[in-house]
Protein backbone atom coordinates (compact mmCIF):
# COMPACT_ATOMS: atom_id res chain seq x y z
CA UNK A 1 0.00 0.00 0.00
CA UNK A 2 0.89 3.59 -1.01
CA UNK A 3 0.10 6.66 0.60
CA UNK A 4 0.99 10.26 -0.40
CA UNK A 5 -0.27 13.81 -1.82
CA UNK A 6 -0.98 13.61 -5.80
CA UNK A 7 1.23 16.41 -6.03
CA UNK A 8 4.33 13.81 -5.61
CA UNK A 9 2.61 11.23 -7.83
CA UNK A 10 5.13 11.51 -10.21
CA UNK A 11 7.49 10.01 -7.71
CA UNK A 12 5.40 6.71 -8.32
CA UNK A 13 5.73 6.95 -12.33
CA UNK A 14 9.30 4.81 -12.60
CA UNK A 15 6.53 1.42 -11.23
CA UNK A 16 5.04 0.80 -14.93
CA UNK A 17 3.64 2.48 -17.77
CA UNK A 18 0.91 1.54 -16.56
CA UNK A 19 0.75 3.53 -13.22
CA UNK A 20 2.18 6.63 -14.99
CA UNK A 21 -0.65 6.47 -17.27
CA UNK A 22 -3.75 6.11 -14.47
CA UNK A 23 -1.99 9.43 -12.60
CA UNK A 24 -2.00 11.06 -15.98
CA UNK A 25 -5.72 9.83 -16.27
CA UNK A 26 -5.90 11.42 -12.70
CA UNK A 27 -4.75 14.90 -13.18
CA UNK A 28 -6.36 15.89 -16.76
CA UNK A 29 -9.92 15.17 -16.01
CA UNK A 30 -11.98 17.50 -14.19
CA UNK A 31 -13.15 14.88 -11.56
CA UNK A 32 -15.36 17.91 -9.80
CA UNK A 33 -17.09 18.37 -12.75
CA UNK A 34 -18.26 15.03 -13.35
CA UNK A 35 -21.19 12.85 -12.04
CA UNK A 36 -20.77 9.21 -10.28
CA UNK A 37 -20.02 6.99 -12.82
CA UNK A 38 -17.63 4.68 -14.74
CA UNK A 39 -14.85 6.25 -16.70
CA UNK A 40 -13.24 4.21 -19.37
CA UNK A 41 -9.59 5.55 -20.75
CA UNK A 42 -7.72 2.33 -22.63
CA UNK A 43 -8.18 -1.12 -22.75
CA UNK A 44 -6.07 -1.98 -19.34
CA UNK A 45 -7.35 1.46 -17.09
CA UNK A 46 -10.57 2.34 -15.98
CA UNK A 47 -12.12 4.51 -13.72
CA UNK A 48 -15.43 4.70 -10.85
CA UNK A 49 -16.13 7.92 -9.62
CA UNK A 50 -17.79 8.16 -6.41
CA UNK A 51 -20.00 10.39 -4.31
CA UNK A 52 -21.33 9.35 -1.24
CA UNK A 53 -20.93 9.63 3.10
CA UNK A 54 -18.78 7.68 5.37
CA UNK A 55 -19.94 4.77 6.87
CA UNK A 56 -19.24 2.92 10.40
CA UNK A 57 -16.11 0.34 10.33
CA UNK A 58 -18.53 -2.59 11.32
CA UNK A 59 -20.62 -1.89 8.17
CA UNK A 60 -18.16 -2.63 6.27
CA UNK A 61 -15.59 -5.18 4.77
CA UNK A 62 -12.04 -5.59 3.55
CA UNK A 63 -12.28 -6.46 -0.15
CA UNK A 64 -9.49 -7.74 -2.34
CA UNK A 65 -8.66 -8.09 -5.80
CA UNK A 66 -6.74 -10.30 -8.19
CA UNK A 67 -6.71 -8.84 -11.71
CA UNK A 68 -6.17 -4.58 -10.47
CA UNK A 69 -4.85 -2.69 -8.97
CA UNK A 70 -6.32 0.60 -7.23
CA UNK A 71 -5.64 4.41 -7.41
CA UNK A 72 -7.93 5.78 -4.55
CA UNK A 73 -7.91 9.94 -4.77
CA UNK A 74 -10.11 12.16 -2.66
CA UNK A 75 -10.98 14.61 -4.98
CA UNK A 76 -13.16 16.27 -1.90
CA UNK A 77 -14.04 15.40 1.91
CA UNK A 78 -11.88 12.91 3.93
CA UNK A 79 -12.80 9.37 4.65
CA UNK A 80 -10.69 6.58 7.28
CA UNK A 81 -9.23 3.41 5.01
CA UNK A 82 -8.32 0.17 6.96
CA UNK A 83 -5.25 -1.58 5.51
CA UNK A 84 -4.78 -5.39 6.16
CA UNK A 85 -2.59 -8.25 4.08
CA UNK A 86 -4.17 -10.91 1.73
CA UNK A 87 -2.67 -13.30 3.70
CA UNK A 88 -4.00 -12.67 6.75
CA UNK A 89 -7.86 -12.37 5.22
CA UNK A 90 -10.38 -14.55 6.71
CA UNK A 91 -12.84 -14.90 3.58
CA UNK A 92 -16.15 -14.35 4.04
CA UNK A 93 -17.32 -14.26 0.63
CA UNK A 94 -15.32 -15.79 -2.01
CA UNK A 95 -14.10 -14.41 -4.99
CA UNK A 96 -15.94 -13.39 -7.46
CA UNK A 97 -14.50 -13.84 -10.99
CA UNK A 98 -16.77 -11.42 -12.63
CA UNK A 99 -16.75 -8.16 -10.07
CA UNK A 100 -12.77 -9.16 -8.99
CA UNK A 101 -13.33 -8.86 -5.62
CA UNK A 102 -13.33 -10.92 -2.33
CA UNK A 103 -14.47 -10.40 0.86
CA UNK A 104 -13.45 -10.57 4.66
CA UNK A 105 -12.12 -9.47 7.87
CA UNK A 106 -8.55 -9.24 9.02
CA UNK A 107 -5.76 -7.47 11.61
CA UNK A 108 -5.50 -4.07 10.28
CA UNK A 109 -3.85 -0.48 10.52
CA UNK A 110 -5.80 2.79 9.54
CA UNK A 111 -5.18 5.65 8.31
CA UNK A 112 -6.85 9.26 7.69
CA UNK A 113 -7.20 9.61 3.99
CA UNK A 114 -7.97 13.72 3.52
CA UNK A 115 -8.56 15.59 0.13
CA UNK A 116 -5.80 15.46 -2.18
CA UNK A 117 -4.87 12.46 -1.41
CA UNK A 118 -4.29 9.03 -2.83
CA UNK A 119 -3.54 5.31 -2.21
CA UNK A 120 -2.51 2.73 -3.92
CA UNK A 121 -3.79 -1.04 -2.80
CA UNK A 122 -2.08 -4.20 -4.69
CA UNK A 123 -3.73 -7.26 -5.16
CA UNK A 124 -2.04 -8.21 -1.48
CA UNK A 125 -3.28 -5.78 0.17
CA UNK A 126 -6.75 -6.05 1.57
CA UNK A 127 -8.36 -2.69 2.18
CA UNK A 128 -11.53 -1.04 3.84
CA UNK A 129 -12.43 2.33 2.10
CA UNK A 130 -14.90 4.79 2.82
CA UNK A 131 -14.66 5.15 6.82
CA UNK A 132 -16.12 8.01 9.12
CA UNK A 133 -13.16 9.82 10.14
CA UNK A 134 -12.71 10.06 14.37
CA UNK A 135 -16.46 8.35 14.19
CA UNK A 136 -17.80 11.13 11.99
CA UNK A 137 -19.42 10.65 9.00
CA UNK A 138 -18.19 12.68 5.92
CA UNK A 139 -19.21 13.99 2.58
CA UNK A 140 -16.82 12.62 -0.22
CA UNK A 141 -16.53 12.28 -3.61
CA UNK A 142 -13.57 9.94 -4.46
CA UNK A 143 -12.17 8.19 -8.09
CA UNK A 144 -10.91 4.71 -7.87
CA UNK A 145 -9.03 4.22 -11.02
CA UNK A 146 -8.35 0.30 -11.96
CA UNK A 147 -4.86 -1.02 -13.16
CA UNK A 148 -5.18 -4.00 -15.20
CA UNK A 149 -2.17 -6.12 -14.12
């Protein structure tokens, strides 16, 4: 898992192509501009633009993928994300090949995610987005841009 500003993403660029290309995805589209959706920008990256408010840790789930990666940027509010390993995931629902995600509960670390921010999660890295911050809930509007691997 990455964390940092997107002002350093270009730090991140020497990973892949591939990463280089989602941040440039990232910084030329006017995310405040657009509605909640699904953004399509080549064949391997892809984006979901979210709106919505914060939810309670125990309403939630870690979820994992196999076949992306994930670019998480608050574009506006600030939201909690719980960080765990694949390895340590107790499924709960198993994967499903068509939405590439799992399900389940694990040992975790969070961390604050504010506006202007981004992560990146790896296929190992199971992750619980979209927290209340310091048991508030928040407004946010967030992209999650998907890295074919």
């Amino acid at each position: 898992m990455i964390f940092d500003k997107l002002d350093n993403a270009e730090f991140y660029y020497p990973l892949s192509k591939k990463i280089k290309k989602a941040f440039e995805f990232i910084k030329i589209t006017e995310w405040k501009k657009l509605k909640a959706g699904k953004y399509e920008y080549d064949e391997d990256i892809f984006a979901n633009l979210q709106e919505y408010e914060t939810k309670n840790p125990e309403d939630a789930e870690f979820e994992v993928h196999r076949k992306y990666y994930d670019i998480q940027y608050v574009i506006s509010g600030e939201e909690a994300m719980s960080i765990g390993q694949l390895d340590d995931l107790h499924v709960t629902k198993f994967y499903d090949e068509e939405r590439d995600v799992a399900f389940g509960e694990c040992p975790f670390s969070t961390i604050n995610v504010p506006e202007g921010y981004f992560t990146i999660f790896a296929p190992k890295d199971a992750h619980k987005p979209s927290l209340n911050v310091s048991g508030e809930t928040k407004k946010v509007k967030k992209v999650i841009v998907k890295i074919k691997i």
